[in-house]
Protein backbone atom coordinates (compact mmCIF):
# COMPACT_ATOMS: atom_id res chain seq x y z
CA UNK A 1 -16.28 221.83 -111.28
CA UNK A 2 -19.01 220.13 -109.42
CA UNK A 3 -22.01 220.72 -112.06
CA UNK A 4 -20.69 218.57 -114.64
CA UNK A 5 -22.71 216.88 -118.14
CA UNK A 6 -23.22 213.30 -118.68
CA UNK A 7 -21.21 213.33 -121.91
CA UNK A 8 -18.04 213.67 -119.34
CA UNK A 9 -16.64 209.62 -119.06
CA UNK A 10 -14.95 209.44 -115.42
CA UNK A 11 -12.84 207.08 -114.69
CA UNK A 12 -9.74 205.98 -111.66
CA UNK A 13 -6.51 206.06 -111.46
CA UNK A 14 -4.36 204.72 -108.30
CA UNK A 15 -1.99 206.97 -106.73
CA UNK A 16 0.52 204.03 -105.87
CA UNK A 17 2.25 206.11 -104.14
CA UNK A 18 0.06 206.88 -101.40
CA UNK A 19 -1.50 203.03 -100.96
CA UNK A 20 -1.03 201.95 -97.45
CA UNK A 21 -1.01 198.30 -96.88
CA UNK A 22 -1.59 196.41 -93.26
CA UNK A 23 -1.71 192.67 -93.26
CA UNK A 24 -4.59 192.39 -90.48
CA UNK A 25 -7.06 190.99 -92.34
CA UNK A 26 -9.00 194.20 -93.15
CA UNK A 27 -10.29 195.76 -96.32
CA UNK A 28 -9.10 198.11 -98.27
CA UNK A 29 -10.69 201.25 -97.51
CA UNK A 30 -10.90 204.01 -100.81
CA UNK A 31 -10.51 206.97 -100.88
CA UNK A 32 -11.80 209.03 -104.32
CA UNK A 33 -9.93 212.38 -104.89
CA UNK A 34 -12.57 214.12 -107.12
CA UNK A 35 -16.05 215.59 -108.36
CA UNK A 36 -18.60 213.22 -106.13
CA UNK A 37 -20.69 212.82 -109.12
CA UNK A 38 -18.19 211.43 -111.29
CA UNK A 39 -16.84 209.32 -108.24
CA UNK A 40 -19.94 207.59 -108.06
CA UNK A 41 -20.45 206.60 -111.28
CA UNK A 42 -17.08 205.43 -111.07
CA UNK A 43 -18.67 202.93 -108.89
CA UNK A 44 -21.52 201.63 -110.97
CA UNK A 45 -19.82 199.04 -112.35
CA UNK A 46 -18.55 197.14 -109.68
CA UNK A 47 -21.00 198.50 -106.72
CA UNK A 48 -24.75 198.92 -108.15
CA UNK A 49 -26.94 197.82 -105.77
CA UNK A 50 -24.17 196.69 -103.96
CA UNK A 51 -23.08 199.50 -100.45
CA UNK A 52 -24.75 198.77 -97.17
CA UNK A 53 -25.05 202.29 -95.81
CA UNK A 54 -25.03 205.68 -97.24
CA UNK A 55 -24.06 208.70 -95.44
CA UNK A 56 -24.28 212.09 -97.06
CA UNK A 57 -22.76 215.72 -95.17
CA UNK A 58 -22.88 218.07 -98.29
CA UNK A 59 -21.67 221.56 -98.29
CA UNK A 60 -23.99 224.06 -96.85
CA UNK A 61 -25.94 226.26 -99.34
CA UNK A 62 -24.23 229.49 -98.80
CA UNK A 63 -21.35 227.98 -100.56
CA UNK A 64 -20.20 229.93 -103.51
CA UNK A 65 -20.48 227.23 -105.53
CA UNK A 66 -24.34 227.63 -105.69
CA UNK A 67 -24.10 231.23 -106.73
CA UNK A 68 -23.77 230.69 -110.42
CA UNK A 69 -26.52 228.20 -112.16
CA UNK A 70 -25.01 225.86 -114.28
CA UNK A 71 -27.96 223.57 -115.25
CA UNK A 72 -31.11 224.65 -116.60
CA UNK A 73 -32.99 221.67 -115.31
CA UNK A 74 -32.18 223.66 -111.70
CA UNK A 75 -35.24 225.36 -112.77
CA UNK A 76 -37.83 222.63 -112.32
CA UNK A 77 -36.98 222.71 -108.97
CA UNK A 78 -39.09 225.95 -108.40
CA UNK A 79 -42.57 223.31 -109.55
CA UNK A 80 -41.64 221.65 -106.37
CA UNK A 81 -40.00 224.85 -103.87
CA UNK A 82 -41.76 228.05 -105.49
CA UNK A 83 -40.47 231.35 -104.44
CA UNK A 84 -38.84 234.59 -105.87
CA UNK A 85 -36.52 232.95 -108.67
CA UNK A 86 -34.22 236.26 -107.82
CA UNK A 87 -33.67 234.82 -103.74
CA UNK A 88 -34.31 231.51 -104.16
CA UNK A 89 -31.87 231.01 -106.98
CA UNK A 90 -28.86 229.87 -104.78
CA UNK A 91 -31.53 227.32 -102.75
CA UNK A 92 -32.37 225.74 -105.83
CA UNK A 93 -28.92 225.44 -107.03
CA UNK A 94 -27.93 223.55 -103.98
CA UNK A 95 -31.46 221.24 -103.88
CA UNK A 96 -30.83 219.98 -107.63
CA UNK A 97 -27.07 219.67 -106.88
CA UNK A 98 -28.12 217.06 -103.78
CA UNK A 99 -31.34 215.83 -105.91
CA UNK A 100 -28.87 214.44 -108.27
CA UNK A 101 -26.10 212.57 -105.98
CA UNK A 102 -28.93 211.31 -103.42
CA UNK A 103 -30.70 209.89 -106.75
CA UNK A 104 -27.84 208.21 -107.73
CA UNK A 105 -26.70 206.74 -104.39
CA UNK A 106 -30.06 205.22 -104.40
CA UNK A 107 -28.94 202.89 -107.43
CA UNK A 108 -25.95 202.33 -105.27
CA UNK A 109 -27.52 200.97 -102.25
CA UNK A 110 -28.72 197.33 -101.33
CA UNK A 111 -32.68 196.71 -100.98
CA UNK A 112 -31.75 196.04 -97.70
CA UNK A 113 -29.66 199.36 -97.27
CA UNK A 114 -29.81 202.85 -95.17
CA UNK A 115 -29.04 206.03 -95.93
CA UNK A 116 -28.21 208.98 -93.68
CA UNK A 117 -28.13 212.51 -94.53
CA UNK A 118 -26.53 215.46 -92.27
CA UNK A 119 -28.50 218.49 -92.67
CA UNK A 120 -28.97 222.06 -90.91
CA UNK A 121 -32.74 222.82 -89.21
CA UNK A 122 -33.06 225.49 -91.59
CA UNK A 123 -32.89 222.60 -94.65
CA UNK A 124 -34.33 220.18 -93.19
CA UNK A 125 -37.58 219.89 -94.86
CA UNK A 126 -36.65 220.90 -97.83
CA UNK A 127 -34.30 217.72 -98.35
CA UNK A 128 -36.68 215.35 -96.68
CA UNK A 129 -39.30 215.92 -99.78
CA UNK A 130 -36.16 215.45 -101.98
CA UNK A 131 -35.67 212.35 -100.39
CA UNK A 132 -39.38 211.37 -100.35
CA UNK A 133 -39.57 211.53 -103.91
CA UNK A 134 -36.39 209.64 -104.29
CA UNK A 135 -36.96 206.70 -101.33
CA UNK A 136 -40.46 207.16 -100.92
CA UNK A 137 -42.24 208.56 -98.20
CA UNK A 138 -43.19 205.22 -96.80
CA UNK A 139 -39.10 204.38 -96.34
CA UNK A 140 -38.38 207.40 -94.36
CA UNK A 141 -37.48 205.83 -90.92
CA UNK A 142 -36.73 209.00 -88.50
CA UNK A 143 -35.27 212.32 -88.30
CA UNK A 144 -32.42 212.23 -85.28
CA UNK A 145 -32.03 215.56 -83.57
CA UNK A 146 -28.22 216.05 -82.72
CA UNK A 147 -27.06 218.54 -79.91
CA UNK A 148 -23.69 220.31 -81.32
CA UNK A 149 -23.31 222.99 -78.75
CA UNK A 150 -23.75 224.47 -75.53
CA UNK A 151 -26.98 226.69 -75.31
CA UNK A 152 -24.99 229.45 -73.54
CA UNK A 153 -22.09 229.14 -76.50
CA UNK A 154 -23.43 231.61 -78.62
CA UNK A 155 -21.30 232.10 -81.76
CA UNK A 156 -22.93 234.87 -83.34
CA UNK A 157 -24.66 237.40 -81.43
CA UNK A 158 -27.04 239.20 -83.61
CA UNK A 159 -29.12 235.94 -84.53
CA UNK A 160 -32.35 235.65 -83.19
CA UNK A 161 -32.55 232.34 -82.01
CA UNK A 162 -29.97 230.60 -80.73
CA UNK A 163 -29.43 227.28 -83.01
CA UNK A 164 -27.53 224.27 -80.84
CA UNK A 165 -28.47 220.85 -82.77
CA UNK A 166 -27.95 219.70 -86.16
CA UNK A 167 -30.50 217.16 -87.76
CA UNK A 168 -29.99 213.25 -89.59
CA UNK A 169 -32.60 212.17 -91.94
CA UNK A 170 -32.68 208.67 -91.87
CA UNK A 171 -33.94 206.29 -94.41
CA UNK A 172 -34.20 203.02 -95.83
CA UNK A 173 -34.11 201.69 -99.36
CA UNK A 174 -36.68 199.19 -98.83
CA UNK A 175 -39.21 196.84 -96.13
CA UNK A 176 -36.09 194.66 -96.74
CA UNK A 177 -33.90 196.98 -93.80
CA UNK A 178 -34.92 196.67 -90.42
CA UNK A 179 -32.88 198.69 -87.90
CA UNK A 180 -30.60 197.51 -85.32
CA UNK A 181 -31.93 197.81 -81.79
CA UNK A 182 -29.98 199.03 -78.80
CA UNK A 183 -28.65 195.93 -76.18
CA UNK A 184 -30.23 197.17 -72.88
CA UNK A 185 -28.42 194.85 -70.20
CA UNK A 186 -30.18 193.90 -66.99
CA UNK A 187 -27.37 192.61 -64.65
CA UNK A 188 -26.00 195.85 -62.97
CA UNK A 189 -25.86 194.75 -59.56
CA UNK A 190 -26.90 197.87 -58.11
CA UNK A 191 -30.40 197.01 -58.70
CA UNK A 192 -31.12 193.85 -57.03
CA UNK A 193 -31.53 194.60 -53.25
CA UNK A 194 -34.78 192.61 -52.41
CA UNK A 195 -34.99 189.40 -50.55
CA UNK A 196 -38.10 187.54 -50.07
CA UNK A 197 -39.45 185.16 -47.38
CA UNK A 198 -42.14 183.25 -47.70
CA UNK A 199 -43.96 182.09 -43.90
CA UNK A 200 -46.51 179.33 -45.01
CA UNK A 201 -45.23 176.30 -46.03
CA UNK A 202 -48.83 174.77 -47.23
CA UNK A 203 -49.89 177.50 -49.43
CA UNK A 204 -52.73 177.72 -51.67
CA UNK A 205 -52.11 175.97 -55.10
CA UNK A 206 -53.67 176.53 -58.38
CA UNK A 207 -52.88 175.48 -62.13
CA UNK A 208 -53.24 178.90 -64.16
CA UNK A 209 -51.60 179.13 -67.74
CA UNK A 210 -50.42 175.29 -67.76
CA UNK A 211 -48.40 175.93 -64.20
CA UNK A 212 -48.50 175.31 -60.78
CA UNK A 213 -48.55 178.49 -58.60
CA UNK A 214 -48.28 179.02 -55.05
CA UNK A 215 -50.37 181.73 -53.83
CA UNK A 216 -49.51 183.70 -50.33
CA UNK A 217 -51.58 186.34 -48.74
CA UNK A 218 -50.69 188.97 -47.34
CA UNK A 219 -49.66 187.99 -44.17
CA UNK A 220 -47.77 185.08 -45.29
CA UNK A 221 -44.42 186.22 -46.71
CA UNK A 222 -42.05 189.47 -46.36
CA UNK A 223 -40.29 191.38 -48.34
CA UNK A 224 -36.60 193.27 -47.21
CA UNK A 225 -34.57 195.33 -48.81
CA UNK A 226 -31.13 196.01 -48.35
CA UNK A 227 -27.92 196.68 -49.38
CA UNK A 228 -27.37 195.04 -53.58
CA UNK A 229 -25.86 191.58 -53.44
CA UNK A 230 -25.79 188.83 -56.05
CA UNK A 231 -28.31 186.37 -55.06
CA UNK A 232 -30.98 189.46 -54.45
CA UNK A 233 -34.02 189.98 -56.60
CA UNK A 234 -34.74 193.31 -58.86
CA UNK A 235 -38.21 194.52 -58.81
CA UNK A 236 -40.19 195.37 -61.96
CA UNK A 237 -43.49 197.31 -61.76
CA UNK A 238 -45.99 195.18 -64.82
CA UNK A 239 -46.95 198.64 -66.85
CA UNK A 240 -46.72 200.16 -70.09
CA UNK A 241 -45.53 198.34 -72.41
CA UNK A 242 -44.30 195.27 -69.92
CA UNK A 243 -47.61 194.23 -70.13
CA UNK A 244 -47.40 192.31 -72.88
CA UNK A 245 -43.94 193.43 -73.87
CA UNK A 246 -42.62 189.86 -72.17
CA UNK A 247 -43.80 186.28 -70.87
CA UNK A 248 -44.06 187.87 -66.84
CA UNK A 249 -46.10 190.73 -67.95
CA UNK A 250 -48.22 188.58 -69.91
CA UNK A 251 -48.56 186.20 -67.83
CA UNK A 252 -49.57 188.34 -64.73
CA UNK A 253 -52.06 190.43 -67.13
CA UNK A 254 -53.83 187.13 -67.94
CA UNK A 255 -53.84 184.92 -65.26
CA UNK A 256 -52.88 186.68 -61.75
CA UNK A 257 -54.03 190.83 -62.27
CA UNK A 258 -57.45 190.19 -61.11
CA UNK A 259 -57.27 186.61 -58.83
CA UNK A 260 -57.19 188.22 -56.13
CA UNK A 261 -58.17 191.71 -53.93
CA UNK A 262 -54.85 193.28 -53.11
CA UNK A 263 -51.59 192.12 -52.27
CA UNK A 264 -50.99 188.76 -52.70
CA UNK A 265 -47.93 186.67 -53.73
CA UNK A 266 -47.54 184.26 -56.30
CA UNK A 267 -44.47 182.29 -57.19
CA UNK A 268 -44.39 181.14 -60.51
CA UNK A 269 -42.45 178.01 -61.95
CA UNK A 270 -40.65 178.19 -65.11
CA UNK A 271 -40.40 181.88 -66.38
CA UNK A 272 -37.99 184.17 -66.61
CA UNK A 273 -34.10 183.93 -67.81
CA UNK A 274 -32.58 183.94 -64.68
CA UNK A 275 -31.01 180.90 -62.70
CA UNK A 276 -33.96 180.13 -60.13
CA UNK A 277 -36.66 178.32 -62.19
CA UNK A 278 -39.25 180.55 -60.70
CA UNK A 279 -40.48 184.05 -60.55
CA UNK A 280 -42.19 186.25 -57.57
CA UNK A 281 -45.35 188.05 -58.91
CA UNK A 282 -46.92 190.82 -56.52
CA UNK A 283 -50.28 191.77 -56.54
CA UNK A 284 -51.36 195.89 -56.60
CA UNK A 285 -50.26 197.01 -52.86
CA UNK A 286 -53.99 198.24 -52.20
CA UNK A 287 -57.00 200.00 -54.01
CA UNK A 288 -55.38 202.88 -55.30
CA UNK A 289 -52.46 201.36 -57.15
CA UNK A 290 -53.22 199.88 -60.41
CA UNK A 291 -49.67 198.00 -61.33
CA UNK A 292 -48.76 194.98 -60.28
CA UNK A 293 -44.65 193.69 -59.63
CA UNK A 294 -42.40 191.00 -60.39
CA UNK A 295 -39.34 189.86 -59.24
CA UNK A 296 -36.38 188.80 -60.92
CA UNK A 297 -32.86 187.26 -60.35
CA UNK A 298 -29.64 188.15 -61.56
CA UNK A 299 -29.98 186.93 -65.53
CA UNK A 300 -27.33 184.04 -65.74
CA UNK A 301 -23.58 185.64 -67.53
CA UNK A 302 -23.84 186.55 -70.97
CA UNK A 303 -27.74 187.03 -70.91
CA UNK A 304 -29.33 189.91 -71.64
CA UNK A 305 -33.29 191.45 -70.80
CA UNK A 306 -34.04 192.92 -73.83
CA UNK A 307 -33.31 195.41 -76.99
CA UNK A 308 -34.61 198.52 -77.28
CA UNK A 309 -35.00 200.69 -80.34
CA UNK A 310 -32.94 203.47 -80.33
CA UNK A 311 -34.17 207.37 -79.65
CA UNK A 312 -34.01 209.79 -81.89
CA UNK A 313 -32.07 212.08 -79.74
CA UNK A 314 -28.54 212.54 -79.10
CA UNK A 315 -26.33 214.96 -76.80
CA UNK A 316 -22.95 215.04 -78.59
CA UNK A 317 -22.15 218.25 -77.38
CA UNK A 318 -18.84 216.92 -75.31
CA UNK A 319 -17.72 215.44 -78.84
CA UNK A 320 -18.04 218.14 -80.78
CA UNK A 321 -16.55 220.68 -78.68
CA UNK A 322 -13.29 218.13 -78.91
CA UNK A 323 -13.77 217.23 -82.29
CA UNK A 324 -10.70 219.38 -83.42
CA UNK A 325 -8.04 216.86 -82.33
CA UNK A 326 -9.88 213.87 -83.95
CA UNK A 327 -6.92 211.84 -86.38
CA UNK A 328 -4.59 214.31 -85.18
CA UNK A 329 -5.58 217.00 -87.98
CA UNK A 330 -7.17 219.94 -87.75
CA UNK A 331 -10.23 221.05 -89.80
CA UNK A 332 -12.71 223.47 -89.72
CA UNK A 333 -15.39 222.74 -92.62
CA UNK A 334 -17.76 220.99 -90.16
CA UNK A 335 -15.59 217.72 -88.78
CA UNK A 336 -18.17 215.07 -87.47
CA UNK A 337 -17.34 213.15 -83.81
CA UNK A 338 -15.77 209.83 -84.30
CA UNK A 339 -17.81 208.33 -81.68
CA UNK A 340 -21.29 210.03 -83.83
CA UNK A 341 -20.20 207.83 -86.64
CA UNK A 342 -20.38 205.32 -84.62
CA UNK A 343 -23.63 205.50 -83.14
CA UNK A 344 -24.73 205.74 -86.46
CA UNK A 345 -23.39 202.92 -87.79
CA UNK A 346 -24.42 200.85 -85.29
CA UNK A 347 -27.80 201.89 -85.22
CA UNK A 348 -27.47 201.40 -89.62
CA UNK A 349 -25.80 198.61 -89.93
CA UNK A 350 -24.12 195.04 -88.54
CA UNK A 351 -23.34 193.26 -91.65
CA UNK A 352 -19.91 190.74 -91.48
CA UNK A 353 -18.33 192.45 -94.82
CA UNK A 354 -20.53 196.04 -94.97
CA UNK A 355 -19.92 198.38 -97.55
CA UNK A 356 -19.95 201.97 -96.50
CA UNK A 357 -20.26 204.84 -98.63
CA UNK A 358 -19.53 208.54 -97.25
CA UNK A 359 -20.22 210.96 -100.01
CA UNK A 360 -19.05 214.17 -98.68
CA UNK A 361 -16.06 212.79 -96.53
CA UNK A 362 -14.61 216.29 -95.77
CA UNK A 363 -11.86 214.90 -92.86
CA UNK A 364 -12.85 211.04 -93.17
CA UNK A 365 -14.55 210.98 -89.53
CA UNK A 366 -16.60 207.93 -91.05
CA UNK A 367 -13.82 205.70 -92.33
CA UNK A 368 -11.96 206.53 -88.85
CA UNK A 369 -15.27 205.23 -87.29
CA UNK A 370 -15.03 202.01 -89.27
CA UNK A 371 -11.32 201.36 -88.55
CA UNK A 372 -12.25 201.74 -84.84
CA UNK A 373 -14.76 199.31 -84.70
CA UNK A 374 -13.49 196.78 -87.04
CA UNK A 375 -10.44 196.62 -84.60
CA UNK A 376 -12.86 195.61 -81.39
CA UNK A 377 -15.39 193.82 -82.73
CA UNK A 378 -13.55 191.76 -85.47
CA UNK A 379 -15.99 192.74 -88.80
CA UNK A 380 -15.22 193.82 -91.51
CA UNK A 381 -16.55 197.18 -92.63
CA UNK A 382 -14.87 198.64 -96.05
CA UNK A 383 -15.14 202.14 -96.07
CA UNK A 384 -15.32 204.17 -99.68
CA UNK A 385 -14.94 208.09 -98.77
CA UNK A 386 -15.75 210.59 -101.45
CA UNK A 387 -15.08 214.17 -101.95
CA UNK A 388 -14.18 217.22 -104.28
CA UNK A 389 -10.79 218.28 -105.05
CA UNK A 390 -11.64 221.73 -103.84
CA UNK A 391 -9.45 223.03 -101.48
CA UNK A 392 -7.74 219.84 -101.77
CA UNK A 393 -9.15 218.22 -98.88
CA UNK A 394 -9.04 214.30 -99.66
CA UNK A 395 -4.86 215.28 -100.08
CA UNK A 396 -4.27 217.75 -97.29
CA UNK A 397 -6.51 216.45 -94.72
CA UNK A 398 -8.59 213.21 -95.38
CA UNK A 399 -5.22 210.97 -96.69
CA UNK A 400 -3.05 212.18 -93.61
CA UNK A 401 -5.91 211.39 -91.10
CA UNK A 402 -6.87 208.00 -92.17
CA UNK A 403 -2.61 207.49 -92.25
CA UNK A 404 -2.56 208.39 -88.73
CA UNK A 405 -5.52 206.08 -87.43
CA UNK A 406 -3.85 203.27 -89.50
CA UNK A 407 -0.12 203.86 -88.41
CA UNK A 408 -0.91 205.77 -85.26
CA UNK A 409 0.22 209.19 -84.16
CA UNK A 410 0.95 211.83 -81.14
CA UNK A 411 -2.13 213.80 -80.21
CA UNK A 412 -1.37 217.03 -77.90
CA UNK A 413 -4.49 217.05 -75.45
CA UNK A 414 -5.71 216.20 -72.24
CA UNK A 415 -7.38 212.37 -73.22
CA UNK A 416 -10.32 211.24 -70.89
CA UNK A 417 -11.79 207.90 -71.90
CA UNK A 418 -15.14 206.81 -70.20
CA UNK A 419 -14.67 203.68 -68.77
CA UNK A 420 -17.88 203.15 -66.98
CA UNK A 421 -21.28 204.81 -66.32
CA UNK A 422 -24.33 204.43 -64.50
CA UNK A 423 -27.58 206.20 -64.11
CA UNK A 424 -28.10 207.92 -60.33
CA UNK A 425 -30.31 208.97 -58.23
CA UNK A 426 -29.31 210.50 -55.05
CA UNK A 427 -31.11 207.94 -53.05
CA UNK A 428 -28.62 204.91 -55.28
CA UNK A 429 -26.07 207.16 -54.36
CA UNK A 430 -26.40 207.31 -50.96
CA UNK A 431 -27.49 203.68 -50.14
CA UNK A 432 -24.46 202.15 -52.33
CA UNK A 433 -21.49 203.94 -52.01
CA UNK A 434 -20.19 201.20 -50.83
CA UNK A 435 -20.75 199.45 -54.35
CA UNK A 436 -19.46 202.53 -56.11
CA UNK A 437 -16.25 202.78 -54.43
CA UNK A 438 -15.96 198.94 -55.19
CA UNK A 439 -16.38 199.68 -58.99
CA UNK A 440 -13.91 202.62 -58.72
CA UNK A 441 -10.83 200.51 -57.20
CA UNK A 442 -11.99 197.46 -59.55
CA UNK A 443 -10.97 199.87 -62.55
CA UNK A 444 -8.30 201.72 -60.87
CA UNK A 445 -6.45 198.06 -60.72
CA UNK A 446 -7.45 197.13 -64.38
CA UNK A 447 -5.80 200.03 -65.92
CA UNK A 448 -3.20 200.63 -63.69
CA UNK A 449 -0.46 201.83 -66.01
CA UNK A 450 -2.79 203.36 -68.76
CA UNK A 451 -3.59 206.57 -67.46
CA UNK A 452 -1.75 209.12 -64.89
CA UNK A 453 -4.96 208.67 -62.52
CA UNK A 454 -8.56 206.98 -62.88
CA UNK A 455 -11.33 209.46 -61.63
CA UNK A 456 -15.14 209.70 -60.63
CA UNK A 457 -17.55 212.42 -61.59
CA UNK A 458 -21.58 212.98 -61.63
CA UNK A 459 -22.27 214.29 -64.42
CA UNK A 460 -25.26 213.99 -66.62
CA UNK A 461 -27.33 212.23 -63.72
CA UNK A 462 -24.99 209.78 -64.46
CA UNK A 463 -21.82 208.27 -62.14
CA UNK A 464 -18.72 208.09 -64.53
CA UNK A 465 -15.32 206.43 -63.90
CA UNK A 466 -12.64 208.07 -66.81
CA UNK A 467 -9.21 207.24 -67.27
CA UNK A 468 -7.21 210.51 -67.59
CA UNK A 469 -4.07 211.02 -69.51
CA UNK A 470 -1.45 213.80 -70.23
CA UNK A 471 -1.21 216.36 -72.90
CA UNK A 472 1.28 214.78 -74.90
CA UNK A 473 0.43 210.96 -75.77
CA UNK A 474 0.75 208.13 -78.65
CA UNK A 475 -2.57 206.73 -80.01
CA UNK A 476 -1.63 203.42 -81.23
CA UNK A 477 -2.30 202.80 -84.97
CA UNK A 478 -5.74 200.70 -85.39
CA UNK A 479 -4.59 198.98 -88.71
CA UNK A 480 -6.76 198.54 -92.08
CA UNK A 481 -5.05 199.08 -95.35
CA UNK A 482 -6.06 202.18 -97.72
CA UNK A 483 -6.01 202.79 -101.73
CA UNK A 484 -6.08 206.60 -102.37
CA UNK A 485 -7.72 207.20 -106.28
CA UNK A 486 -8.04 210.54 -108.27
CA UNK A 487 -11.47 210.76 -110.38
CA UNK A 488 -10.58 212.14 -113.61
CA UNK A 489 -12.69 212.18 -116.88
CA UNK A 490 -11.87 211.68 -120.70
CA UNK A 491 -14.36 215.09 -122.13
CA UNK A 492 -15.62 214.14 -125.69
């Protein structure tokens, strides 16, 4: 069913029956019951050059489906992967089966589109030349390493290495697409626990870089630290890539590294994005430091320090051990996380009205994503999910999922949301319990109601707060509206 000729026309038909219709706003989300192939040429028409992101989780290659060659053209394949044509034969199957559907989803996407493609270690490379030849080598962005298990949950024991990730090409259709960055925020309070004091009130005074600075030696001002407060300072060590990563670092490499010996202070006017007007610099503490500091305030509400890109690893281990009561249905033919969707779609893409297309959609983890998302943050993703009739997935499992994320449903498990983490030391532990039990009965009051009992945990090297809830509870419906399609085909 899935190796099918070009001669075959495809076309859609609506199963009314099934259409689900919520007057929020939202898209209409599709769902195509059918051979991929034909589904997406199905969409030519109406979506060439036309989806924002592409994600592709095909089957895996020991799939019986690859046993029997269907193509001859499968053959050419061995120019590019020789090997013994008698072991090989399912490999190749499988390769030209993707090398088809990723070439096509390439017409699909936007020159400012992504693509994403799930893919086993073992596979890995052999897809990423695929891809290569079909993107280009220069638009391959990153492969993201995904933990997927415990290194002590060993499912079969006579393998000889244990495997616990799973890997996501990443690429891009053109220099057009440009990544989203990840929003670092700078105002966690637990950070800014310096004070400052400065004892001369005639000191030095020199124009460097167009400003005014007042210089203090070393025996001229103090610095305390203490317990965090709001109107404290945060110091910054001027390294790496601060040194000309922003205006402090910049301006400390050019105009204050080398003015003076060791030691000195030098408060500058007009930097930074916090509320004083002014900015501590600290010269290296003595000979064998090489850094320099600065000192910043508490950046004014809604501000934020910087982006960051994003890393190319991820521990969804947690997720995927919990995966199976996702939507409220059960299934066991490699179900990605919700919350992995969306990390990858925020990292892909922030478009108003995004089109999303999710080849392989097995349970519909990716349009669940989307509904999530478009319910907090107001856009507007549309969601078209694609897969085979086999086993009769989209029907049995896909349909009744996305129903209960739209409608809502009763999910029989322990639920434990994260409602707030921070990175620890034990030192920040130590010197601000205080702070932490503050934060604790802060969210214990907020959510009152919403959970049998707020906890804290260290886990991670992180502190966590989580709201905890029974076995039995309702998640309430998110909304969206949903067209369900079967892909059939006229044969000549």
């Amino acid at each position: 069913m899935f190796f099918v000729t070009k001669n075959q026309k495809p076309f859609l038909i609506e199963i009314l029956g099934k259409r689900i219709f919520t007057d929020d706003g939202n898209p209409f989300h599709i769902l195509l019951d059918g051979d991929i192939l034909l589904a997406m040429r199905c969409l030519q028409d109406e979506y060439a050059e036309g989806i924002d992101l592409i994600f592709a989780d095909p089957p895996n290659v020991e799939d019986t489906l690859f046993k029997t060659l269907a193509d001859s053209h499968a053959f050419n394949l061995h120019n590019i992967f020789p090997g013994k044509r008698e072991s090989d034969h399912q490999l190749i199957n499988w390769l030209y089966f993707l090398e088809r559907r990723i070439a096509l989803s390439y017409s699909l996407l936007k020159s400012d589109g992504c693509f994403f493609l799930s893919v086993s270690h073992r596979h890995a490379a052999h897809l990423k030349l695929i891809c290569d030849h079909i993107f280009s080598a220069e638009n391959y962005i990153t492969t993201f390493t995904i933990k997927t298990r415990h290194e002590s949950r060993v499912l079969t024991g006579d393998v000889d290495i244990h495997n616990v990730t799973e890997q996501l090409l990443f690429y891009r259709k053109s220099s057009n697409y440009k990544p989203n960055r990840l929003l670092k925020r700078s105002d966690e309070l637990l950070d800014y626990v310096y004070e400052i004091e400065t004892l001369n009130p005639n000191p030095e005074r020199k124009e460097l870089g167009g400003k005014i600075v007042e210089i203090y030696a070393p025996n001229e001002y103090t610095i305390r630290k203490g317990k965090p407060a709001e109107h404290k300072l945060k110091k910054i060590s001027i390294r790496g890539s601060i040194c000309d990563g922003n205006s402090s670092g910049r301006f400390f490499e050019r105009y204050l590294k080398n003015l003076h010996q060791t030691n000195h202070l030098y408060k500058v006017p007009e930097i930074g994005s916090d509320s004083l007007g002014f900015r501590y610099f600290q010269g290296k503490k003595d000979e064998k430091f090489k850094n320099g500091f600065y000192y910043q305030g508490k950046p004014q509400e809604g501000k934020t320090a910087n982006t960051l890109p994003f890393p190319n690893y991820f521990d969804f281990e947690n997720e995927y051990t919990h995966v199976y009561s996702e939507g409220g249905i059960p299934f066991s033919q490699g179900k990605k996380p919700v919350g992995l969707m969306k990390l990858m779609l925020n990292i892909g893409i922030k478009a108003e009205n995004a089109v999303i297309l999710d080849m392989f959609a097995g349970s519909g983890s990716l349009a669940h994503a989307a509904m999530e998302l478009n319910k907090m943050d107001q856009l507007k993703r549309k969601v078209i999910s694609c897969d085979s009739s086999e086993h009769y997935v989209p029907e049995k499992v896909m349909y009744p999922r996305l129903k209960n994320v739209i409608e809502g449903y009763e999910l029989n498990r322990v639920k434990k949301d994260e409602l707030y983490s921070f990175p620890l030391t034990a030192e920040i532990i130590r010197e601000n319990s205080h702070e932490l039990n503050k934060k604790l009965a802060f969210f214990q009051q907020k959510h009152e109601g919403n959970y049998e009992k707020i906890t804290e945990i260290i886990e991670d090297q992180c502190y966590k707060i989580y709201g905890v809830s029974s076995k039995n509870y309702n998640v309430e419906g998110v909304g969206n509206s949903l067209k369900y399609f079967k892909v059939l085909t006229n044969k000549p």
